[in-house]
N, C-alpha and C. Protein backbone atom coordinates (compact mmCIF):
# COMPACT_ATOMS: atom_id res chain seq x y z
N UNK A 1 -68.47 -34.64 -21.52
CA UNK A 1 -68.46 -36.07 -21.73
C UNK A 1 -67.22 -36.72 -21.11
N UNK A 2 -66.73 -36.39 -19.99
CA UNK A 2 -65.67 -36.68 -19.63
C UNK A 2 -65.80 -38.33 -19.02
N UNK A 3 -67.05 -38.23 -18.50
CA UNK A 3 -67.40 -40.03 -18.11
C UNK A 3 -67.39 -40.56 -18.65
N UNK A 4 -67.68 -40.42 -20.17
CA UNK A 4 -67.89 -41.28 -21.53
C UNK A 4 -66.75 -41.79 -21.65
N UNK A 5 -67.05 -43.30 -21.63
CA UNK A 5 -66.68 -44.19 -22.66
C UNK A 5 -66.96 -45.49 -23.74
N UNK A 6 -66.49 -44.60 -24.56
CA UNK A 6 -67.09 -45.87 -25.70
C UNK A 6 -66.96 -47.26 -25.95
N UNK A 7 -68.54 -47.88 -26.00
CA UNK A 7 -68.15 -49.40 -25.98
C UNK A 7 -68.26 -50.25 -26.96
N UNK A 8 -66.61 -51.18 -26.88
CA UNK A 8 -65.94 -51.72 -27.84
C UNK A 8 -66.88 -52.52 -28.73
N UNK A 9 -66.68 -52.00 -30.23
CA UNK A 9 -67.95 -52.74 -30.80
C UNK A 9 -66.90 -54.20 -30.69
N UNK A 10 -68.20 -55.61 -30.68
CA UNK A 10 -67.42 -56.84 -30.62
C UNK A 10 -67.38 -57.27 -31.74
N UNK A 11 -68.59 -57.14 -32.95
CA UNK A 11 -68.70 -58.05 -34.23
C UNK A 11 -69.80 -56.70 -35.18
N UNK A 12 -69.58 -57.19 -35.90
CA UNK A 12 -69.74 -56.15 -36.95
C UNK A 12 -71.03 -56.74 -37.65
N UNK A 13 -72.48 -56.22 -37.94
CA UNK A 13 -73.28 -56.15 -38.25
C UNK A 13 -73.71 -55.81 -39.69
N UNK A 14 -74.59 -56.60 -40.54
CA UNK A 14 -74.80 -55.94 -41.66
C UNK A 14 -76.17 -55.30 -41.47
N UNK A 15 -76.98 -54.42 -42.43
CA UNK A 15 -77.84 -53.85 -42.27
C UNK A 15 -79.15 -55.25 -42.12
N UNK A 16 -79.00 -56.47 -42.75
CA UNK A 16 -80.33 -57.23 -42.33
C UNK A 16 -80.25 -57.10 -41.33
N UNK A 17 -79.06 -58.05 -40.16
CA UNK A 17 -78.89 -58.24 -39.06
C UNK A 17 -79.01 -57.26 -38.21
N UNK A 18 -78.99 -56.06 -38.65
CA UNK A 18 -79.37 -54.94 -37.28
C UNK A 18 -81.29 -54.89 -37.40
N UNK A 19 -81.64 -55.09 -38.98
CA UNK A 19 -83.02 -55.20 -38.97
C UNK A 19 -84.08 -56.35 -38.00
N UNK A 20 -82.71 -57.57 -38.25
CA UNK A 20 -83.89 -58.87 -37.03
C UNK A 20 -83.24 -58.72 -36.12
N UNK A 21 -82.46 -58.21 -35.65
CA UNK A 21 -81.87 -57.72 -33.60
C UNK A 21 -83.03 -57.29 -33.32
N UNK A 22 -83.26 -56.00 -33.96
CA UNK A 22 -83.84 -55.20 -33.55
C UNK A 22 -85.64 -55.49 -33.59
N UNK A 23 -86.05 -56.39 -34.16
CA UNK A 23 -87.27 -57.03 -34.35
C UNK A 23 -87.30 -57.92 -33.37
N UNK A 24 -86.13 -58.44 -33.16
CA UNK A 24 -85.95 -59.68 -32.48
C UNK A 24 -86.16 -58.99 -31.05
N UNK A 25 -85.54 -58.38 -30.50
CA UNK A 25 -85.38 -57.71 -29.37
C UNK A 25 -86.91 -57.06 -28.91
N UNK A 26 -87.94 -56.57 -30.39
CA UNK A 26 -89.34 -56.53 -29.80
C UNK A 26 -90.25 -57.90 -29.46
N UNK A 27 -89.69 -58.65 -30.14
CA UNK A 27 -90.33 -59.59 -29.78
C UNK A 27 -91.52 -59.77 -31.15
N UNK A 28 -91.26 -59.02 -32.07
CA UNK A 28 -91.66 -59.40 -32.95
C UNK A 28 -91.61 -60.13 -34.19
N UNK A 29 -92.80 -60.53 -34.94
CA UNK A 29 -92.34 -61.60 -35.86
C UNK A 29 -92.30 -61.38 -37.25
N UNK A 30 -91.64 -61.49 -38.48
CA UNK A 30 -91.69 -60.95 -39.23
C UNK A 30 -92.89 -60.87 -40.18
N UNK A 31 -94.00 -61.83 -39.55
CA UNK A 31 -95.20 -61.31 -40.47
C UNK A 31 -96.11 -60.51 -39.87
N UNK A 32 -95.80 -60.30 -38.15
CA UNK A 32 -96.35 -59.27 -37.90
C UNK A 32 -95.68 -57.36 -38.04
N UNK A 33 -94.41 -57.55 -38.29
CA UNK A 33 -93.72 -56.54 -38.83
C UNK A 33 -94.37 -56.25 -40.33
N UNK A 34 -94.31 -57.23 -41.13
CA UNK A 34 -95.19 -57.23 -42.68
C UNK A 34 -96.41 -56.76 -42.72
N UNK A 35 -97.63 -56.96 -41.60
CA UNK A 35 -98.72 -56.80 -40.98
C UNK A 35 -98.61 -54.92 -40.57
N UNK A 36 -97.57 -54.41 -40.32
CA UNK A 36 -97.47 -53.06 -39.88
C UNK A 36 -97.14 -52.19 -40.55
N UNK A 37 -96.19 -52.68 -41.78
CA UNK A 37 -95.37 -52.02 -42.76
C UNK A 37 -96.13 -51.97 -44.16
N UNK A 38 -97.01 -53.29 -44.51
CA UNK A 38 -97.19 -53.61 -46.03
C UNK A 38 -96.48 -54.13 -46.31
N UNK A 39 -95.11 -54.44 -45.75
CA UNK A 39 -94.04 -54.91 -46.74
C UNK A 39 -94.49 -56.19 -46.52
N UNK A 40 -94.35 -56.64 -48.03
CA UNK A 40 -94.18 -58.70 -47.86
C UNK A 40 -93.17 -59.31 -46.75
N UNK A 41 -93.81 -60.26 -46.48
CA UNK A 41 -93.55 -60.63 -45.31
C UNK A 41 -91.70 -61.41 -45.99
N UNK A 42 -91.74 -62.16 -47.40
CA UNK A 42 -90.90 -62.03 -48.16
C UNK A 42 -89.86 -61.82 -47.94
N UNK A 43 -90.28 -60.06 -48.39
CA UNK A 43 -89.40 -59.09 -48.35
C UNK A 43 -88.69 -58.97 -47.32
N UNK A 44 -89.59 -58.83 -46.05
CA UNK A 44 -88.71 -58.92 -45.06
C UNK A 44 -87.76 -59.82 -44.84
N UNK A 45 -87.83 -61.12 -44.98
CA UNK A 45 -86.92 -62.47 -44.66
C UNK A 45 -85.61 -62.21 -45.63
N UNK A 46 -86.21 -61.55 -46.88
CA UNK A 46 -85.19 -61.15 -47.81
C UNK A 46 -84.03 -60.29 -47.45
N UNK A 47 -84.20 -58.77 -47.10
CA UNK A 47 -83.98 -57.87 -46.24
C UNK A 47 -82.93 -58.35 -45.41
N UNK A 48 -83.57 -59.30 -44.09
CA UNK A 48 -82.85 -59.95 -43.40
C UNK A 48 -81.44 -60.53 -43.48
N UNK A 49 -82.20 -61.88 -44.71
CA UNK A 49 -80.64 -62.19 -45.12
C UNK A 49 -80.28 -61.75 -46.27
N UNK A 50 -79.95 -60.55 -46.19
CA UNK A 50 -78.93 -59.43 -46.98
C UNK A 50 -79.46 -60.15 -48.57
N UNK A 51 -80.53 -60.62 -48.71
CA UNK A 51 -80.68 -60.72 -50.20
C UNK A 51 -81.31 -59.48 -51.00
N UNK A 52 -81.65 -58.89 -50.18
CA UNK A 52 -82.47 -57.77 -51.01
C UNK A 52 -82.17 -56.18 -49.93
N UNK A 53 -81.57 -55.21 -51.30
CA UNK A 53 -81.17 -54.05 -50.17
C UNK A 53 -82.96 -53.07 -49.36
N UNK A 54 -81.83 -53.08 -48.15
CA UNK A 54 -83.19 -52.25 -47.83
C UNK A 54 -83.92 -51.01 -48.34
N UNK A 55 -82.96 -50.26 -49.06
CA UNK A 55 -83.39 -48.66 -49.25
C UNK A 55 -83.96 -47.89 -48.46
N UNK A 56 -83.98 -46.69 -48.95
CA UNK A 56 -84.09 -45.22 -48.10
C UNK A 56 -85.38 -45.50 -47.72
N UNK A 57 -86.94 -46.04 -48.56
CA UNK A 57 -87.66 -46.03 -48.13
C UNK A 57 -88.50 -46.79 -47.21
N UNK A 58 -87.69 -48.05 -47.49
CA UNK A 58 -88.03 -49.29 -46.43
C UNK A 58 -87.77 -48.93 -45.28
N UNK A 59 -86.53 -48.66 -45.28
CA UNK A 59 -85.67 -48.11 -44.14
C UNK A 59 -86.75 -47.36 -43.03
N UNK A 60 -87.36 -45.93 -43.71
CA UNK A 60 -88.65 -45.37 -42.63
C UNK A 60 -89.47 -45.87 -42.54
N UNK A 61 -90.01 -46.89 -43.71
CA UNK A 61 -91.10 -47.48 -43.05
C UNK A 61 -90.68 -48.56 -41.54
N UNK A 62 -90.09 -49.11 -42.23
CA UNK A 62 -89.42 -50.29 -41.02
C UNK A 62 -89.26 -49.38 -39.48
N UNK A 63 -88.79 -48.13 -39.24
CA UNK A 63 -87.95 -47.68 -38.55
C UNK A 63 -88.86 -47.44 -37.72
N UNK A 64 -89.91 -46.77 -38.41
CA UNK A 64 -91.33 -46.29 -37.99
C UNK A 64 -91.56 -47.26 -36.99
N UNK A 65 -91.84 -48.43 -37.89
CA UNK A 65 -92.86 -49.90 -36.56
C UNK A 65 -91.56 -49.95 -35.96
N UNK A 66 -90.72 -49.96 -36.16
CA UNK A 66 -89.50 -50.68 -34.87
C UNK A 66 -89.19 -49.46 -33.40
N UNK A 67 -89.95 -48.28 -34.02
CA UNK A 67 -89.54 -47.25 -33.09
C UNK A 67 -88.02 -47.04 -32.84
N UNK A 68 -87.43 -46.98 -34.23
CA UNK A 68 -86.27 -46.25 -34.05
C UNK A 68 -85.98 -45.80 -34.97
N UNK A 69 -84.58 -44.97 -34.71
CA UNK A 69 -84.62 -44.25 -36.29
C UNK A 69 -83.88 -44.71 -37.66
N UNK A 70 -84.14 -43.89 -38.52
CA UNK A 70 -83.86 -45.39 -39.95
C UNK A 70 -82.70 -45.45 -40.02
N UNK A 71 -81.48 -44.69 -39.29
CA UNK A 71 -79.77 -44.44 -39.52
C UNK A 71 -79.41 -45.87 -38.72
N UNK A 72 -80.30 -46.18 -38.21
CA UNK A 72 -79.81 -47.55 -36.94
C UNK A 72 -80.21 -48.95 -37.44
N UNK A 73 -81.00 -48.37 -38.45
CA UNK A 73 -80.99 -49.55 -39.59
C UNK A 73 -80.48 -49.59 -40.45
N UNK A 74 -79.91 -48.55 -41.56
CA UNK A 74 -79.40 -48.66 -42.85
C UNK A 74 -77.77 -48.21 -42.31
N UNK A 75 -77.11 -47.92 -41.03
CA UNK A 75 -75.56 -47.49 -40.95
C UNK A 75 -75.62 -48.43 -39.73
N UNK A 76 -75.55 -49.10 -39.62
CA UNK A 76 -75.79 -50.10 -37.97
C UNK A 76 -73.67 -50.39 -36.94
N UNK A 77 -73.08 -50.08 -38.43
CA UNK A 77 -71.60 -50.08 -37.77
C UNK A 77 -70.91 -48.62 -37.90
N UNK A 78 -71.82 -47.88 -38.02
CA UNK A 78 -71.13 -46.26 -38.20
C UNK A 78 -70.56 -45.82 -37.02
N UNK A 79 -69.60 -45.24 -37.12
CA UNK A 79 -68.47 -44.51 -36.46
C UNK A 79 -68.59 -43.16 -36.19
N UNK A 80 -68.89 -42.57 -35.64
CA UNK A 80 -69.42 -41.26 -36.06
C UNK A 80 -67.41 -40.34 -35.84
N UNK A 81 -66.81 -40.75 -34.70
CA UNK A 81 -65.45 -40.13 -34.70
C UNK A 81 -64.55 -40.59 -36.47
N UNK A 82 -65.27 -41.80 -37.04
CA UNK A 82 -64.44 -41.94 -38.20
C UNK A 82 -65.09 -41.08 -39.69
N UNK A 83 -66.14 -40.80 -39.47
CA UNK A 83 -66.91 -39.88 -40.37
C UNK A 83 -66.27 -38.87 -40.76
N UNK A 84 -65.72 -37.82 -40.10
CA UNK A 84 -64.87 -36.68 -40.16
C UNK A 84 -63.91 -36.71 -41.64
């Protein structure tokens, strides 16, 4: 990894906000995300703005339709060199 370098996070994300980037970025809408998941469409808006936690299990469902994995939704500012 000698080419690697890491890029500077600019602003710091909570777990809604990595949930509608990342919706946002499909181009999807949150009642068609609700439409894929079961989850209330609600819920989702809830989720979003950090009114309601996501949990472990939302988390895979969500991760599932978003095609990514659920750590990029529920740790969205993790460090992995500060983990240690």
């Amino acid at each position: 990894m000698k080419n690697y370098h890491k890029a500077k996070q600019t602003i710091k994300v909570t777990v809604g906000e990595s949930v509608r980037i990342i919706r946002e970025l499909q181009e999807l809408s949150q009642n068609q995300i609700a439409t894929m998941t079961g989850i209330p469409q609600s819920t989702i808006s809830a989720i979003e703005n950090n009114r309601v936690n996501l949990g472990v299990e939302r988390a895979k469902v969500l991760a599932k339709a978003l095609q990514c994995h659920p750590a990029v939704l529920v740790f969205p500012g993790w460090d992995i060199s500060e983990a240690a």
